[in-house]
N, C-alpha and C. Protein backbone atom coordinates (compact mmCIF):
# COMPACT_ATOMS: atom_id res chain seq x y z
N UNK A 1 0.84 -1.18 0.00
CA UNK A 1 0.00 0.00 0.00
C UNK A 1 0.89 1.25 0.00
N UNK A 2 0.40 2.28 -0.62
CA UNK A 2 1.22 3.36 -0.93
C UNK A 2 0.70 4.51 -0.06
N UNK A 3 1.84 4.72 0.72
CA UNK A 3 1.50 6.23 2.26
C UNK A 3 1.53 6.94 1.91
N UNK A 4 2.50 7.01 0.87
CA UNK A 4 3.21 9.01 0.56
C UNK A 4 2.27 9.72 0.50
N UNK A 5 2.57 10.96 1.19
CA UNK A 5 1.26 11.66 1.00
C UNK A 5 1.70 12.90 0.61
N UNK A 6 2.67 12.78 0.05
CA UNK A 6 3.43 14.08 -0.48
C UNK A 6 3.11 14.31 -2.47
N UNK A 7 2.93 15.51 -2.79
CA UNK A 7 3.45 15.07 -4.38
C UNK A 7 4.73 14.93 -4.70
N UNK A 8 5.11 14.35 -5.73
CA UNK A 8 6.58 14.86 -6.23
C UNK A 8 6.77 15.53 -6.43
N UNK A 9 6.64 16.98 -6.74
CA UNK A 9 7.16 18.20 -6.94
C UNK A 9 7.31 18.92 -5.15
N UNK A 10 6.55 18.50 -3.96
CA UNK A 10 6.84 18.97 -2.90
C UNK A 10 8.06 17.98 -2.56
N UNK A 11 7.63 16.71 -2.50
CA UNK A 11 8.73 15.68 -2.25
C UNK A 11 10.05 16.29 -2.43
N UNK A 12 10.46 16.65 -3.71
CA UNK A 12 11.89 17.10 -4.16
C UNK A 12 11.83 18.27 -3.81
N UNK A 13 11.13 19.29 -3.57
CA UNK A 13 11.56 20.41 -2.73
C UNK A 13 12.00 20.80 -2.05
N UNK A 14 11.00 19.57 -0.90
CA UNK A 14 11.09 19.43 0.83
C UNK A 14 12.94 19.38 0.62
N UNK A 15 13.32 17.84 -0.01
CA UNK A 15 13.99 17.01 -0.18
C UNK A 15 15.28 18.34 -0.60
N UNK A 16 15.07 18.99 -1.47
CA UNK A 16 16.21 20.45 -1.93
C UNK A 16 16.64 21.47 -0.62
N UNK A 17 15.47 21.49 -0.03
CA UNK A 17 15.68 22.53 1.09
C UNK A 17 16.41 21.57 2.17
N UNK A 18 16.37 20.61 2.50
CA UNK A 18 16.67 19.65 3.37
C UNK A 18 18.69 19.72 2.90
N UNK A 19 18.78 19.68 1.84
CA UNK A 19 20.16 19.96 1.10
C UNK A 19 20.65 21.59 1.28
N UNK A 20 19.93 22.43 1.21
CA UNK A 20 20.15 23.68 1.29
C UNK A 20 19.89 24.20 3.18
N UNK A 21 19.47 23.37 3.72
CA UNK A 21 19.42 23.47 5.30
C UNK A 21 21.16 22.92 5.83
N UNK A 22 21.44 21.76 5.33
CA UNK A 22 23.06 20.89 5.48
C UNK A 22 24.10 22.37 4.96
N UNK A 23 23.90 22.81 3.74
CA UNK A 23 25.19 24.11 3.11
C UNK A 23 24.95 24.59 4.02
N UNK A 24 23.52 25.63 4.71
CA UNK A 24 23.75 26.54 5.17
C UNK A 24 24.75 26.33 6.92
N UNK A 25 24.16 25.12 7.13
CA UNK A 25 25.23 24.57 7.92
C UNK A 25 26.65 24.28 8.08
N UNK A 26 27.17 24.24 6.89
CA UNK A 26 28.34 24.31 6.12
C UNK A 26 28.86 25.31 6.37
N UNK A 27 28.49 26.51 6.20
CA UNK A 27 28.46 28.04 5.62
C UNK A 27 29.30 28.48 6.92
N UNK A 28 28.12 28.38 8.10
CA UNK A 28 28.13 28.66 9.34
C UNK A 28 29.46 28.02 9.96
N UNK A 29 29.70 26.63 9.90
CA UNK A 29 30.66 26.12 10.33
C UNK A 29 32.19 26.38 9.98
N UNK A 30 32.28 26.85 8.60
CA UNK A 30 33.53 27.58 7.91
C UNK A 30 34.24 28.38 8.33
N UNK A 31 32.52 29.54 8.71
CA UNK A 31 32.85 30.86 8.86
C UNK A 31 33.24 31.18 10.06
N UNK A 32 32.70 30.12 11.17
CA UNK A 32 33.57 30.25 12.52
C UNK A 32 34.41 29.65 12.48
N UNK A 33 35.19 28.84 11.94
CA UNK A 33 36.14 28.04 11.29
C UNK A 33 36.95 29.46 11.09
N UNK A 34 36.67 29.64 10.36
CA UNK A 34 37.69 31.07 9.74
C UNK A 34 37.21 32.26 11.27
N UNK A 35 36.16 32.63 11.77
CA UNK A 35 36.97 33.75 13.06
C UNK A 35 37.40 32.76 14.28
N UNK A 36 37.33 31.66 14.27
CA UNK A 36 37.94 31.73 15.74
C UNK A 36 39.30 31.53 15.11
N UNK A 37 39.88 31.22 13.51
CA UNK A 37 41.41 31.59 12.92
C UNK A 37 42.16 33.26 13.11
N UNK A 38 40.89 34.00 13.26
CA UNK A 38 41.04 35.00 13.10
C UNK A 38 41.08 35.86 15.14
N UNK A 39 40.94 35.04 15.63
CA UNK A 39 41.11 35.23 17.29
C UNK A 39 39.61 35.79 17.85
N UNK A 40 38.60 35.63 16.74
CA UNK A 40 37.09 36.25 17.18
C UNK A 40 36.78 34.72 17.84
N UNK A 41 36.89 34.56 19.32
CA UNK A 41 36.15 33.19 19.73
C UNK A 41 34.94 33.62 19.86
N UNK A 42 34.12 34.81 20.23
CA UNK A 42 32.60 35.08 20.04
C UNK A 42 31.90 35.41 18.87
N UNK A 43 32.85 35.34 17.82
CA UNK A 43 32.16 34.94 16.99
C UNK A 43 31.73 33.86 16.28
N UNK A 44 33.20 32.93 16.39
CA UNK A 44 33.11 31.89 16.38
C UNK A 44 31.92 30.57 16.65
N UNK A 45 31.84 31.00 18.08
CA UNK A 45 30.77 30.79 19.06
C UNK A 45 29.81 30.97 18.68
N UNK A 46 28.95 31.82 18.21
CA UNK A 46 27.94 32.19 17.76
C UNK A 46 28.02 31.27 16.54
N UNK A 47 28.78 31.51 15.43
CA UNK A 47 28.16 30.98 13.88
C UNK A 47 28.70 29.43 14.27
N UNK A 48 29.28 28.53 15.13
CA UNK A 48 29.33 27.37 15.45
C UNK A 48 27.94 27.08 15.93
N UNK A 49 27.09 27.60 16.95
CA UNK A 49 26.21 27.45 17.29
C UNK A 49 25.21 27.71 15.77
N UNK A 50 25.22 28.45 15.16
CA UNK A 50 24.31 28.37 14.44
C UNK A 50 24.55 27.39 13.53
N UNK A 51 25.24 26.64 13.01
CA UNK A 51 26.27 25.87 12.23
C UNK A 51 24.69 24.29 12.61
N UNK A 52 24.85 24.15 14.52
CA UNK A 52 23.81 23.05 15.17
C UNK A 52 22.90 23.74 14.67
N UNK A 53 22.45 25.04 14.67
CA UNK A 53 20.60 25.16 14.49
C UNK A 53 20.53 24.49 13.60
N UNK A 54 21.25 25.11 11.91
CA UNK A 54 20.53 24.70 10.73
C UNK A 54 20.67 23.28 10.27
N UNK A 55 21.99 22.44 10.83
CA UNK A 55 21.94 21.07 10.88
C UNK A 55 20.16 20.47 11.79
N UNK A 56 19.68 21.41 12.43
CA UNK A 56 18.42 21.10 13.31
C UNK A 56 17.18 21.34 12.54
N UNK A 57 17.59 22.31 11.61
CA UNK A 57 16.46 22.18 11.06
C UNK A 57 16.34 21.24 9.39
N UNK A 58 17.61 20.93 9.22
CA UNK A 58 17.44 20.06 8.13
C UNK A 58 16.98 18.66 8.75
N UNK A 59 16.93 18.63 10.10
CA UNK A 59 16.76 17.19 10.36
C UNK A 59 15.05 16.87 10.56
N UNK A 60 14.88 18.88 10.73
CA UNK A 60 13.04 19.11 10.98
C UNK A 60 12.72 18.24 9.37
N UNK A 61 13.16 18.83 8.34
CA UNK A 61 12.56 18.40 6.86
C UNK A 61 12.70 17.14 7.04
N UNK A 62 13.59 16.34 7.23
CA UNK A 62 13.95 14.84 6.87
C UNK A 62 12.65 14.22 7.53
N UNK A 63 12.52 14.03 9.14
CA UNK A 63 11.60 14.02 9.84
C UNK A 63 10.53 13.75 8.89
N UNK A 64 10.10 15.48 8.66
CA UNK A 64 9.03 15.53 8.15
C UNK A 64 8.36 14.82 6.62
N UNK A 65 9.51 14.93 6.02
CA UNK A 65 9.00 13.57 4.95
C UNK A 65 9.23 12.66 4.89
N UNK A 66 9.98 12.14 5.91
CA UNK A 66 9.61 10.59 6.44
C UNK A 66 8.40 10.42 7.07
N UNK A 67 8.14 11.02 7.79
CA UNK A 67 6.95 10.85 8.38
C UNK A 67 5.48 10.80 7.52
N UNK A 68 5.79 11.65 6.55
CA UNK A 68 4.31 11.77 5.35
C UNK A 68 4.38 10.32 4.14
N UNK A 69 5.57 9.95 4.39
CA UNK A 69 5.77 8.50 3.67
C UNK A 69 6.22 8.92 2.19
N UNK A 70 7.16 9.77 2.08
CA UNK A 70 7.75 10.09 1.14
C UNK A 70 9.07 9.37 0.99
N UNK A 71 10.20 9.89 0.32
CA UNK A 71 11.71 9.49 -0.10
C UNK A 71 12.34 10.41 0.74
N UNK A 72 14.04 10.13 1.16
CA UNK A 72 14.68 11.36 1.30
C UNK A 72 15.57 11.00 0.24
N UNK A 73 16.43 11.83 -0.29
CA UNK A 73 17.14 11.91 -1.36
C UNK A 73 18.44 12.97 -0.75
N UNK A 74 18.91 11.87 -0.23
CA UNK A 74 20.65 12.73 0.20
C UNK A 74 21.49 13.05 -0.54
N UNK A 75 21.48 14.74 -0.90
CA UNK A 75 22.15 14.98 -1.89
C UNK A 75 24.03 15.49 -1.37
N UNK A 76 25.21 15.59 -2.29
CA UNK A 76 26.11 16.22 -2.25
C UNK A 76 25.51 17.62 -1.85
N UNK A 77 26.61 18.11 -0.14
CA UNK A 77 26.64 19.79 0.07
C UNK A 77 27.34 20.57 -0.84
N UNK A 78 27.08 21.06 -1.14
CA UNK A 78 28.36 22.24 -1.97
C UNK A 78 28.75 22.72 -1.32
N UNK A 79 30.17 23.21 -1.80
CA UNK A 79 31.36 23.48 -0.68
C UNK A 79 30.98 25.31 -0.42
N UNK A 80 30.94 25.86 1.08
CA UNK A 80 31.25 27.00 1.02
C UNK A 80 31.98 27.83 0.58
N UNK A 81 31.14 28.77 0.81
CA UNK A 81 32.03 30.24 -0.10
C UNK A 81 32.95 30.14 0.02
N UNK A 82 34.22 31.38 -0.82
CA UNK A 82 35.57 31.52 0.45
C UNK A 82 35.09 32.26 1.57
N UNK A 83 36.23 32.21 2.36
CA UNK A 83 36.48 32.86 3.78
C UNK A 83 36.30 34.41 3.65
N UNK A 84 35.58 35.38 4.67
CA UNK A 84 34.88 36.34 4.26
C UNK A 84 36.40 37.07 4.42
N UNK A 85 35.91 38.90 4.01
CA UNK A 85 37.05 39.58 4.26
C UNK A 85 37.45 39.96 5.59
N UNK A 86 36.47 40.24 5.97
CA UNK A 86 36.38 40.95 7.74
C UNK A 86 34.71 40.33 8.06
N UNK A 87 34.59 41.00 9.60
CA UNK A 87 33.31 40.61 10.57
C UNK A 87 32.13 41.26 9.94
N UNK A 88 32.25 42.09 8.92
CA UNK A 88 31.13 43.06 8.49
C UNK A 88 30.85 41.96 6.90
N UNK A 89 31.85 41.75 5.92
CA UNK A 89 31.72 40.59 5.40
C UNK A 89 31.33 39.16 5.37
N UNK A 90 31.69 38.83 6.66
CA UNK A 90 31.31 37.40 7.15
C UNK A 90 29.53 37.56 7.57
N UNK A 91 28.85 38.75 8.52
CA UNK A 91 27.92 39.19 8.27
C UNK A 91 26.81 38.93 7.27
N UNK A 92 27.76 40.22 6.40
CA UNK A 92 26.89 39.95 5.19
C UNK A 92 26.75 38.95 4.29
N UNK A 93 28.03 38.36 4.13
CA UNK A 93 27.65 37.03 3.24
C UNK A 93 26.26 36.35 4.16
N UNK A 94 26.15 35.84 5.29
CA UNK A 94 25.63 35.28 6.11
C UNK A 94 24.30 35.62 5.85
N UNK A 95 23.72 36.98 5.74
CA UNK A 95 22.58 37.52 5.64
C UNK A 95 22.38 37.31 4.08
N UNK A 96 23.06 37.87 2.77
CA UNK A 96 22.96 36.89 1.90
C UNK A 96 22.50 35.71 1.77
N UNK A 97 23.00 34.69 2.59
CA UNK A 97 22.36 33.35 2.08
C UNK A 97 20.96 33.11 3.04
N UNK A 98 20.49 34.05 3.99
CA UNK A 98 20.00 33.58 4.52
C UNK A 98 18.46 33.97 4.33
N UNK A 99 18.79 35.38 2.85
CA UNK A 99 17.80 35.58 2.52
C UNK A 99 17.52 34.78 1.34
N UNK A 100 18.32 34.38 0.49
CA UNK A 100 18.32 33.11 -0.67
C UNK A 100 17.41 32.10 0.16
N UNK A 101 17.50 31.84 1.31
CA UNK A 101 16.86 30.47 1.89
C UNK A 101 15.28 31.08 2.45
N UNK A 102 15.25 32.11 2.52
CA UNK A 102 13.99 32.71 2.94
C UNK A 102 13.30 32.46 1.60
N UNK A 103 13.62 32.71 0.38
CA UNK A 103 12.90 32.83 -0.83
C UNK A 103 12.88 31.29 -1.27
N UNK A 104 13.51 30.15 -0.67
CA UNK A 104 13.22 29.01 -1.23
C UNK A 104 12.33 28.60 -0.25
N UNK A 105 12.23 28.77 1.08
CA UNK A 105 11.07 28.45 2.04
C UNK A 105 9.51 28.78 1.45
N UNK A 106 9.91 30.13 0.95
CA UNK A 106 8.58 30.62 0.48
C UNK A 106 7.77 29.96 -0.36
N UNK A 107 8.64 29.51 -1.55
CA UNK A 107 8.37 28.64 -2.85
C UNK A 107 8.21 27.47 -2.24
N UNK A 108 8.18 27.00 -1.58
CA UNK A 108 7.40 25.50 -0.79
C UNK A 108 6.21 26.12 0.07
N UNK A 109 6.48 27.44 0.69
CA UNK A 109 4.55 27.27 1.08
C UNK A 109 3.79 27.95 0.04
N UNK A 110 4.20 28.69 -0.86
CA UNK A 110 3.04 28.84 -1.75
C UNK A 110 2.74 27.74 -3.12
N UNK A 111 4.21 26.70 -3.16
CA UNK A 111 3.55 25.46 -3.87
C UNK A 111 2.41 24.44 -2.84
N UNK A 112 2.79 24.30 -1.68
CA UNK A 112 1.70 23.60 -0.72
C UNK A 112 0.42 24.28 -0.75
N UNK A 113 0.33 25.67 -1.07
CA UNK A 113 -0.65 26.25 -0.86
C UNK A 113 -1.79 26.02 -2.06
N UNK A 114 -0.91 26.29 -2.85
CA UNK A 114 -1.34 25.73 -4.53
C UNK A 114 -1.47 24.64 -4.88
N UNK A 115 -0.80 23.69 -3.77
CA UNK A 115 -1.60 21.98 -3.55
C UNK A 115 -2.62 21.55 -2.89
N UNK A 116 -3.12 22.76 -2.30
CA UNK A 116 -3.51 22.18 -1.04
C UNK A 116 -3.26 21.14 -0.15
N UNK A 117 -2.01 21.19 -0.01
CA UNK A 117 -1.34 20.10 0.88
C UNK A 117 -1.02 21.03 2.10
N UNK A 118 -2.06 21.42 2.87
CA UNK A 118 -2.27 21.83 4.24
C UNK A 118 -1.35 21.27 4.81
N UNK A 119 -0.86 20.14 5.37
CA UNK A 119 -0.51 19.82 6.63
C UNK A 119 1.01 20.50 5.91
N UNK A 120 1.35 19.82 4.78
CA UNK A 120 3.03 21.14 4.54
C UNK A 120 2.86 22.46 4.75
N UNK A 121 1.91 22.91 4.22
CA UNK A 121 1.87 24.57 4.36
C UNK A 121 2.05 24.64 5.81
N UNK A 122 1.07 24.14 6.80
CA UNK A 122 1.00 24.37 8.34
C UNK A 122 2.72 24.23 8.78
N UNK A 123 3.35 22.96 8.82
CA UNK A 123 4.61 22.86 8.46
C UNK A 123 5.64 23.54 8.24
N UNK A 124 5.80 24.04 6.98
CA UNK A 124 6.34 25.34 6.71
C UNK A 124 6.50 26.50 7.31
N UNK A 125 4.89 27.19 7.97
CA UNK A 125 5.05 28.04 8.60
C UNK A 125 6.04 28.19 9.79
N UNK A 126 6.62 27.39 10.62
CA UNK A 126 7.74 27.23 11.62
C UNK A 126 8.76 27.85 10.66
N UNK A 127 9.26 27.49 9.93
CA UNK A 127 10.12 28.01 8.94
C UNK A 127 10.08 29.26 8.21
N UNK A 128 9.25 29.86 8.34
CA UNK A 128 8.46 31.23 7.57
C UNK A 128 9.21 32.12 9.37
N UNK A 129 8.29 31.59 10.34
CA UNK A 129 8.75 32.68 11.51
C UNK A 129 10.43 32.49 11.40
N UNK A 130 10.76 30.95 11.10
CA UNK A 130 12.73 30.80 11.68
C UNK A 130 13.12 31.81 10.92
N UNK A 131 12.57 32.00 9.58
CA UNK A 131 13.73 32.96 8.86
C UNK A 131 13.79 33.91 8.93
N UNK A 132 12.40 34.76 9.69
CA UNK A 132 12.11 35.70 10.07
C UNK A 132 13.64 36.14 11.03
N UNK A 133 13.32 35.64 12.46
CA UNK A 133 13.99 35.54 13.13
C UNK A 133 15.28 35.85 12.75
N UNK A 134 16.02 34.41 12.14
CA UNK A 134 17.03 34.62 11.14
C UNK A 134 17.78 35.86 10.98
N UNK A 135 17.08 36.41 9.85
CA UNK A 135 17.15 37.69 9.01
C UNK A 135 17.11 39.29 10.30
N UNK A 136 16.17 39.00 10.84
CA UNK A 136 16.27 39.93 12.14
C UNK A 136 17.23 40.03 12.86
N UNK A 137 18.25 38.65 13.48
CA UNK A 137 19.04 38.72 14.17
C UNK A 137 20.55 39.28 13.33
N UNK A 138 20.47 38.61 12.13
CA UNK A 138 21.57 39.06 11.45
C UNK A 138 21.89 40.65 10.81
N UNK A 139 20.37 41.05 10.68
CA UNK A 139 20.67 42.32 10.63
C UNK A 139 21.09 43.33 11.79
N UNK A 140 20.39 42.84 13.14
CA UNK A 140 20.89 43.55 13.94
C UNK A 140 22.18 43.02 14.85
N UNK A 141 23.19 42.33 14.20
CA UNK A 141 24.16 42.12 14.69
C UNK A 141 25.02 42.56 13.41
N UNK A 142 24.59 43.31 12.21
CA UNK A 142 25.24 43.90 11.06
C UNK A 142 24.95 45.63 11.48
N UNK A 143 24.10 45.82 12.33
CA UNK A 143 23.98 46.82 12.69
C UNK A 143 25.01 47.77 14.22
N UNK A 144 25.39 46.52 14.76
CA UNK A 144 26.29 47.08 15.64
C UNK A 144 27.75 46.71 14.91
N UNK A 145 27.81 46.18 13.90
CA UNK A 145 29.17 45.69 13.24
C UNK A 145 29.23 47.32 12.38
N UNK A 146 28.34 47.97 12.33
CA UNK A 146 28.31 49.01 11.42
C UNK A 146 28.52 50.22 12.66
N UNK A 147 28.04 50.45 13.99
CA UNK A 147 28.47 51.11 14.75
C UNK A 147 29.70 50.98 15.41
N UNK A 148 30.25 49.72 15.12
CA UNK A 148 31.71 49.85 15.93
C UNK A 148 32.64 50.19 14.40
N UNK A 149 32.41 50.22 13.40
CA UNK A 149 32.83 51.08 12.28
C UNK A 149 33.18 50.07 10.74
N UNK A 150 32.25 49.31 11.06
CA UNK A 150 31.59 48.18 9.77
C UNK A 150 33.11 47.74 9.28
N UNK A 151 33.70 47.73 7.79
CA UNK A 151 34.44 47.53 7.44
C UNK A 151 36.10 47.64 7.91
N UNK A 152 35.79 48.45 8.66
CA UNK A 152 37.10 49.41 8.81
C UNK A 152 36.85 49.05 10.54
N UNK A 153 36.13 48.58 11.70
CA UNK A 153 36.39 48.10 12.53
C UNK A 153 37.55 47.47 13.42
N UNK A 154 38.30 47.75 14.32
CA UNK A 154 39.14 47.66 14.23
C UNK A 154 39.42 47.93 16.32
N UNK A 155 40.39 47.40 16.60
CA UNK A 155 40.58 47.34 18.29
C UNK A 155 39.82 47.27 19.01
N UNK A 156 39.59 47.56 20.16
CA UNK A 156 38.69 47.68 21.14
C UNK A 156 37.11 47.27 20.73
N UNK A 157 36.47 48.21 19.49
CA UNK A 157 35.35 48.06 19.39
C UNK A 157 34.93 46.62 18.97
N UNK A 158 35.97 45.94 18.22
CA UNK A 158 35.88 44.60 17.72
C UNK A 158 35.89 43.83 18.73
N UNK A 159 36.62 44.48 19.53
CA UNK A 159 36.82 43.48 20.61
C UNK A 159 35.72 43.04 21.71
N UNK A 160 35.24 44.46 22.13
CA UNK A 160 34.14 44.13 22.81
C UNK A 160 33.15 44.10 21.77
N UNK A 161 32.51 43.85 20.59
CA UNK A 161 31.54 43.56 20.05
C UNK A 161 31.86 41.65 20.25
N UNK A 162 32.95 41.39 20.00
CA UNK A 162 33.22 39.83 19.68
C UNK A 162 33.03 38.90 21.50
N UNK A 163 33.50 40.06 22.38
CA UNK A 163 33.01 39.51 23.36
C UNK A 163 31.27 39.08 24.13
N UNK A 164 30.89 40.40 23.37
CA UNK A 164 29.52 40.47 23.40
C UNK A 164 28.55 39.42 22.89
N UNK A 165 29.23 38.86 21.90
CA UNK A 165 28.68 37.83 20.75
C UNK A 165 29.07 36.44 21.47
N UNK A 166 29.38 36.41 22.66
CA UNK A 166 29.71 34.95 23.37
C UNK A 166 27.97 35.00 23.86
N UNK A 167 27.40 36.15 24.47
CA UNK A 167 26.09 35.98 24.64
C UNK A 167 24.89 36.43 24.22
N UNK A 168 25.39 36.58 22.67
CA UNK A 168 24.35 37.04 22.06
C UNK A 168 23.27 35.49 21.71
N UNK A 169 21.84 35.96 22.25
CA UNK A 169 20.87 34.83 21.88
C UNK A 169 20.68 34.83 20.59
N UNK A 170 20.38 33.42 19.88
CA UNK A 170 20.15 32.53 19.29
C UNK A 170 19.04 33.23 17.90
N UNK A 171 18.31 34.04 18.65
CA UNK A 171 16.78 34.46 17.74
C UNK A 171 16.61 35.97 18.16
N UNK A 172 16.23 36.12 17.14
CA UNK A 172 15.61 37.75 17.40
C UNK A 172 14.21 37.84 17.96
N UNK A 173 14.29 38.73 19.05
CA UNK A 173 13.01 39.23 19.31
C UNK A 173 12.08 40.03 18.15
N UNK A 174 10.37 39.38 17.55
CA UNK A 174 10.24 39.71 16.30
C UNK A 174 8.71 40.74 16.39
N UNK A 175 8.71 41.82 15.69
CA UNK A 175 7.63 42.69 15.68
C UNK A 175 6.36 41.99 16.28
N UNK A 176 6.33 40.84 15.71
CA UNK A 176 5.11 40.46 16.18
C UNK A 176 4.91 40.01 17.39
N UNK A 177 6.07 40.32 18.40
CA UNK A 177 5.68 39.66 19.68
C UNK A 177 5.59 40.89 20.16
N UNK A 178 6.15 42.24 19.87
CA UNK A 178 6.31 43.62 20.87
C UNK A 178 4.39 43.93 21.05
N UNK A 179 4.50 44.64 21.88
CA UNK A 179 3.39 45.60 22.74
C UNK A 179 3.75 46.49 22.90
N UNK A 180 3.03 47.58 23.22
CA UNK A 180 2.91 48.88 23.77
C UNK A 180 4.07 48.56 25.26
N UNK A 181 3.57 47.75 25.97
CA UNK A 181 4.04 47.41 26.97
C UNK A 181 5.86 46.87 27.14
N UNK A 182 5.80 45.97 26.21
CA UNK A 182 7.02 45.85 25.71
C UNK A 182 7.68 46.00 24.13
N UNK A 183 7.97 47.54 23.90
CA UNK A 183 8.77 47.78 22.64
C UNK A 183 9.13 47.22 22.41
C-alpha cells in the first residue's frame, strides 16, 4: 500500500531545502572556522552554534518527509564560499544566504498552498517565523558591526563587540511579539 502523501514536486523540494538546510550549515561552520582563525572566539561561538541550528532544522525536513511516507534523497553539500574579508563581510555574506533560503522556504509554502497540501503549508510556517527571526538577528548584529565602524572596525570596538557575541541569543526578538508594553 502506498503512504506518501506528499506530491513529487513537494517531495523534491522538501527534499532540496533539506540539502540547502546541510550548506547553510556548512556556511556557518567555515565561517567560525575562519573567526575563531582570526582570534574572534565570540564569533566563532555564535556561527558554530548556528552551524547546530541549521543542521536542526534540516533534520526538521527529513523528519518531516519521512513521516508523510515520502523518499529522502541525500544529496552532495556544496562546498562553502571563500572565507569572508572581515566581521562586516562574514555578516553579510551570512545575511545573503540567509535571505536566498527565505525565498526558497517561500516557494514550498506557496507550492503547498497551490496543492492544497495543508498539513506542509502548516509545516512550513515554523520556517516562515525561523527565517524571520534569522534575518532579524543578522541584521541587527550587522547593525552594531556598522556602529563599531563596519568595514574598517578595528581594536577595542571589535573586541568588545566579539566579546559580546559569546552571549548574544540565538533568535531575534520579532515585531510580532512587541506591545505597547514591551517595545
Amino acid at each position: 500500500m502506498n503512504t506518501n502523501r506528499l506530491s513529487k514536486t513537494l517531495s523534491k523540494a522538501l527534499n532540496n531545502q533539506m540539502t540547502k538546510e546541510a550548506h547553510a550549515s556548512q556556511i556557518y561552520l567555515s565561517y567560525g572556522c575562519w573567526a575563531r582563525a582570526q582570534g574572534y572566539d565570540g564569533f566563532a561561538n555564535f556561527l558554530f552554534r548556528h552551524a547546530h541550528e541549521e543542521r536542526n532544522h534540516m533534520m526538521k525536513i527529513l523528519e518531516y518527509v519521512l513521516e508523510r511516507g515520502a523518499t529522502i534523497s541525500v544529496e552532495a553539500i556544496p562546498m562553502p564560499p571563500p572565507n569572508p574579508d572581515n566581521i562586516q563581510d562574514c555578516f553579510q555574506k551570512a545575511f545573503s544566504h540567509e535571505v536566498d533560503n527565505t525565498i526558497s522556504i517561500y516557494k514550498i509554502v506557496k507550492m503547498s498552498f497551490e496543492e492544497s497540501d495543508w498539513a506542509t503549508w502548516n509545516f512550513m510556517q515554523w520556517f516562515v517565523k525561523e527565517q524571520t527571526e534569522e534575518e532579524t538577528m543578522i541584521i541587527n548584529i550587522l547593525d552594531k558591526i556598522k556602529v563599531a565602524g563596519g568595514n574598517n572596525a578595528k581594536g577595542e570596538a571589535l573586541y568588545t563587540l566579539d566579546r559580546d557575541m559569546n552571549s548574544t541569543p540565538d533568535d531575534a526578538e520579532l515585531a510580532q511579539d512587541k506591545t505597547v508594553e514591551n517595545p
